[in-house]
Protein backbone atom coordinates (compact mmCIF):
# COMPACT_ATOMS: atom_id res chain seq x y z
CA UNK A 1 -31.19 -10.49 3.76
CA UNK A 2 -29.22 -9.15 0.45
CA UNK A 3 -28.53 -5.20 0.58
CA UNK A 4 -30.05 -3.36 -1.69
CA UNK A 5 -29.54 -1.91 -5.11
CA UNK A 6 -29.32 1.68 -3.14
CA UNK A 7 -26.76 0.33 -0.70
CA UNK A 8 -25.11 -1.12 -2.81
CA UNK A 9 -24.68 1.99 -4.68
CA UNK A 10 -23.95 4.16 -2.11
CA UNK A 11 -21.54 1.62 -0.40
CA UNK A 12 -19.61 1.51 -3.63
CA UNK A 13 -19.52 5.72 -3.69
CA UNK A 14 -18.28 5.86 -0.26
CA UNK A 15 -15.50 3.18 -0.65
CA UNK A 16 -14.61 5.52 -3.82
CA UNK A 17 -14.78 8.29 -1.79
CA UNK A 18 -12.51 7.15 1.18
CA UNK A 19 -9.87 5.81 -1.61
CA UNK A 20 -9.44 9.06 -3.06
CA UNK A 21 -9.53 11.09 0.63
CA UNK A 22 -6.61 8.05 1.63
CA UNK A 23 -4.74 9.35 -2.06
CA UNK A 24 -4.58 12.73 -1.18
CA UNK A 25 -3.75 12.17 2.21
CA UNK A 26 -0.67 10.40 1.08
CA UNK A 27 0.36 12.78 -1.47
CA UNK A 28 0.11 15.04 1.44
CA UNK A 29 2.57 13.15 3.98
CA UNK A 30 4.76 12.43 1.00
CA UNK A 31 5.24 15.78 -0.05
CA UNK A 32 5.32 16.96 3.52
CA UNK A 33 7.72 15.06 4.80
CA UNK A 34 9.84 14.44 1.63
CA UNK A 35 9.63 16.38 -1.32
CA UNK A 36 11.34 13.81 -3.51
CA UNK A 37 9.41 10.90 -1.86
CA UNK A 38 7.36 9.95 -4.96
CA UNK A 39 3.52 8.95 -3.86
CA UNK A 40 4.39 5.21 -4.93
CA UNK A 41 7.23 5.67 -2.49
CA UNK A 42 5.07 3.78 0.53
CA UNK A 43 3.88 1.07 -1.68
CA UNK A 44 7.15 -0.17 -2.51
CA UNK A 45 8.82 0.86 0.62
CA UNK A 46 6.33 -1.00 2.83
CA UNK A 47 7.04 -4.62 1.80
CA UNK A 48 10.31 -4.08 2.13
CA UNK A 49 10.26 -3.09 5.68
CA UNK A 50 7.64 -5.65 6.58
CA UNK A 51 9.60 -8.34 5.13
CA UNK A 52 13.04 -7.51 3.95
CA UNK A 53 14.60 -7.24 0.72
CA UNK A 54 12.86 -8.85 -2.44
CA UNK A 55 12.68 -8.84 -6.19
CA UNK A 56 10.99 -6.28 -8.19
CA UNK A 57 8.81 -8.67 -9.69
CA UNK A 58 7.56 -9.45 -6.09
CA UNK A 59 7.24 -5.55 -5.36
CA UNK A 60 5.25 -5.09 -8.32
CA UNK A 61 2.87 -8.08 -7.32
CA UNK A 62 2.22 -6.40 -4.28
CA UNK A 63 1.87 -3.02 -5.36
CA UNK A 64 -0.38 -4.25 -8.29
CA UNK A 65 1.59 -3.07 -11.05
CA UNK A 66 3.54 -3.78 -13.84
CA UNK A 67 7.12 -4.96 -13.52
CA UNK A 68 8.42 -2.64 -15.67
CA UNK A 69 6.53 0.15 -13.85
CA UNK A 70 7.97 -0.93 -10.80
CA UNK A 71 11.43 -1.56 -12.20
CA UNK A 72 11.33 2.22 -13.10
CA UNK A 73 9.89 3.56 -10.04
CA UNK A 74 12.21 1.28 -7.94
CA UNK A 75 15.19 2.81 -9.75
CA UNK A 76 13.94 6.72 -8.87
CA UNK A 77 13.83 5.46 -4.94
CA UNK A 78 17.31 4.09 -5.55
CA UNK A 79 18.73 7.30 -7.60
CA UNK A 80 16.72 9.26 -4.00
CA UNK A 81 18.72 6.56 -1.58
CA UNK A 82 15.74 4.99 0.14
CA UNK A 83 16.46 1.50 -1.24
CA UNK A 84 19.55 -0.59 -2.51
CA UNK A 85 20.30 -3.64 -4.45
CA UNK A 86 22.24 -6.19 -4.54
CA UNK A 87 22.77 -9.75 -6.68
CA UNK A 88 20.17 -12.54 -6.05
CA UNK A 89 22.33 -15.15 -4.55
CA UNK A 90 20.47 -17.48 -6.42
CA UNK A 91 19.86 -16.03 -9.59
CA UNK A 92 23.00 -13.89 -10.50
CA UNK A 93 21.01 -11.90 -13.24
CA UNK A 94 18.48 -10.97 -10.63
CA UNK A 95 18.81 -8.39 -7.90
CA UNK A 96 17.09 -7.98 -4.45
CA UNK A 97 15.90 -4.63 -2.93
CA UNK A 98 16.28 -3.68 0.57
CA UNK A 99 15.65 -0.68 2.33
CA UNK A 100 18.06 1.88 3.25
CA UNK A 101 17.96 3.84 6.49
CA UNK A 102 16.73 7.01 4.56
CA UNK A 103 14.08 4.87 3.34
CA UNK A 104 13.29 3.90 6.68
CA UNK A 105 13.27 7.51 7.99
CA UNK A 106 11.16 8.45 5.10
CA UNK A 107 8.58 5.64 6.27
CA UNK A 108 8.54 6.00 9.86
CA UNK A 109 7.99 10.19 8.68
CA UNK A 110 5.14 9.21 6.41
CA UNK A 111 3.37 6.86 9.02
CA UNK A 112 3.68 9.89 11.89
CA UNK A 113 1.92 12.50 9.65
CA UNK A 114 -0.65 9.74 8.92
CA UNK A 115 -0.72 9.14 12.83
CA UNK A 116 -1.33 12.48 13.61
CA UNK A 117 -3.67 13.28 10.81
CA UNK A 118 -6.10 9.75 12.02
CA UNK A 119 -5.85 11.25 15.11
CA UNK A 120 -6.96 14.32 14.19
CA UNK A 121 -9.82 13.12 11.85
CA UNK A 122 -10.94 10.25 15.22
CA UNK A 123 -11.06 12.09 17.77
CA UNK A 124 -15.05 12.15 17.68
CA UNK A 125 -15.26 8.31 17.78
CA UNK A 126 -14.78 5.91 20.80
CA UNK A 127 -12.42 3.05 21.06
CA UNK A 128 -15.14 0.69 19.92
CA UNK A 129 -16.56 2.33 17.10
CA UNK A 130 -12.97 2.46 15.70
CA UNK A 131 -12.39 -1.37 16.41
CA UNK A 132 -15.58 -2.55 14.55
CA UNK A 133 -14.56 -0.22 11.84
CA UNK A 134 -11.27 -2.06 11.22
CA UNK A 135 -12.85 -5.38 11.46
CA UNK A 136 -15.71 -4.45 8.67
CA UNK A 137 -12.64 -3.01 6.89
CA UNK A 138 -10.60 -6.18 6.65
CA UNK A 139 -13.76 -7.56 6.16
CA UNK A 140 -14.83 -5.63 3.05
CA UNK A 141 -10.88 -5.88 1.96
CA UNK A 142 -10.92 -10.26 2.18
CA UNK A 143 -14.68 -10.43 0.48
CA UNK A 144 -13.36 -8.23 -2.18
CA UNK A 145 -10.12 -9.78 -2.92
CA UNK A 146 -11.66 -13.27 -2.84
CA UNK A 147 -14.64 -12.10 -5.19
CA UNK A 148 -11.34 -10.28 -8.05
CA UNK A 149 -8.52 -12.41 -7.26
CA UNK A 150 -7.92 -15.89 -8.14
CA UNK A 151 -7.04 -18.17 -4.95
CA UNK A 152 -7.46 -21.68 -6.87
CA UNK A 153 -6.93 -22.90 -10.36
CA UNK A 154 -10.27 -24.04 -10.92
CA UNK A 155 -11.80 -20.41 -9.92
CA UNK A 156 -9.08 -19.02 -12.25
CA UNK A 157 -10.53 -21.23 -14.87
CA UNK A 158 -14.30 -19.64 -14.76
């Protein structure tokens, strides 16, 4: 059975809702743990650790921005010393980011405010609740990604 118009709705509000609690919640951590850690700070900081140093233009694909945006936001992290360049090896006029230990400091900071404060905010729900939670979560996250992004060239084309 479809949901309804009204779930819909109010599925839509909450997801709005919990996007702008999880905003705040990292300006928070950022700004708690490192005052000059700018808010885009974990989005560009987070690939890197995950899967070592890359391009901008692959940063900016990931965080969903522009390349120039990311070019200039990369720089501030690099003026703050939480990630470093060097040449592509393949592509002299190219250069690939990697973290720094203060940008891994600043991470492993950011995720133990955001450890504490889940903690904090689940400590009314059992381990099962919180389970099916994350799997309607990655759930919601795949069916909406499939629905917005392109996967195929003939989807791209409708």
């Amino acid at each position: 059975m479809p949901i309804s118009p009204d779930t819909r709705d109010r599925l839509t509000a909450s997801i709005a809702h919990l996007v702008r609690t999880g905003r705040q919640v990292s300006m928070r951590a950022a700004a708690q743990l490192h005052g000059e850690l700018p808010s885009y700070g974990w989005a560009l900081l987070l690939p890197l650790e995950q899967d070592g140093e890359q391009r901008c233009s692959a940063l900016a694909s990931r965080a969903g921005i522009d390349v120039s945006v990311a070019s200039r936001q990369l720089a501030a992290l690099e003026r703050s010393g939480y990630v470093d360049r060097r040449p592509d090896p393949r592509d002299g006029r190219a250069s690939l980011f990697f973290l720094t230990p203060r940008g891994e400091q600043a991470l492993a900071g950011a995720r133990a405010v955001r450890a504490d404060w889940a903690l904090g905010a689940l400590s009314g729900w059992d381990e099962d609740d919180a389970r099916r939670l994350i799997d309607l979560i990655d759930r919601l996250a795949d069916d909406v990604g499939a629905s917005v992004l392109p996967t195929a060239p003939a989807q791209a084309a409708r």
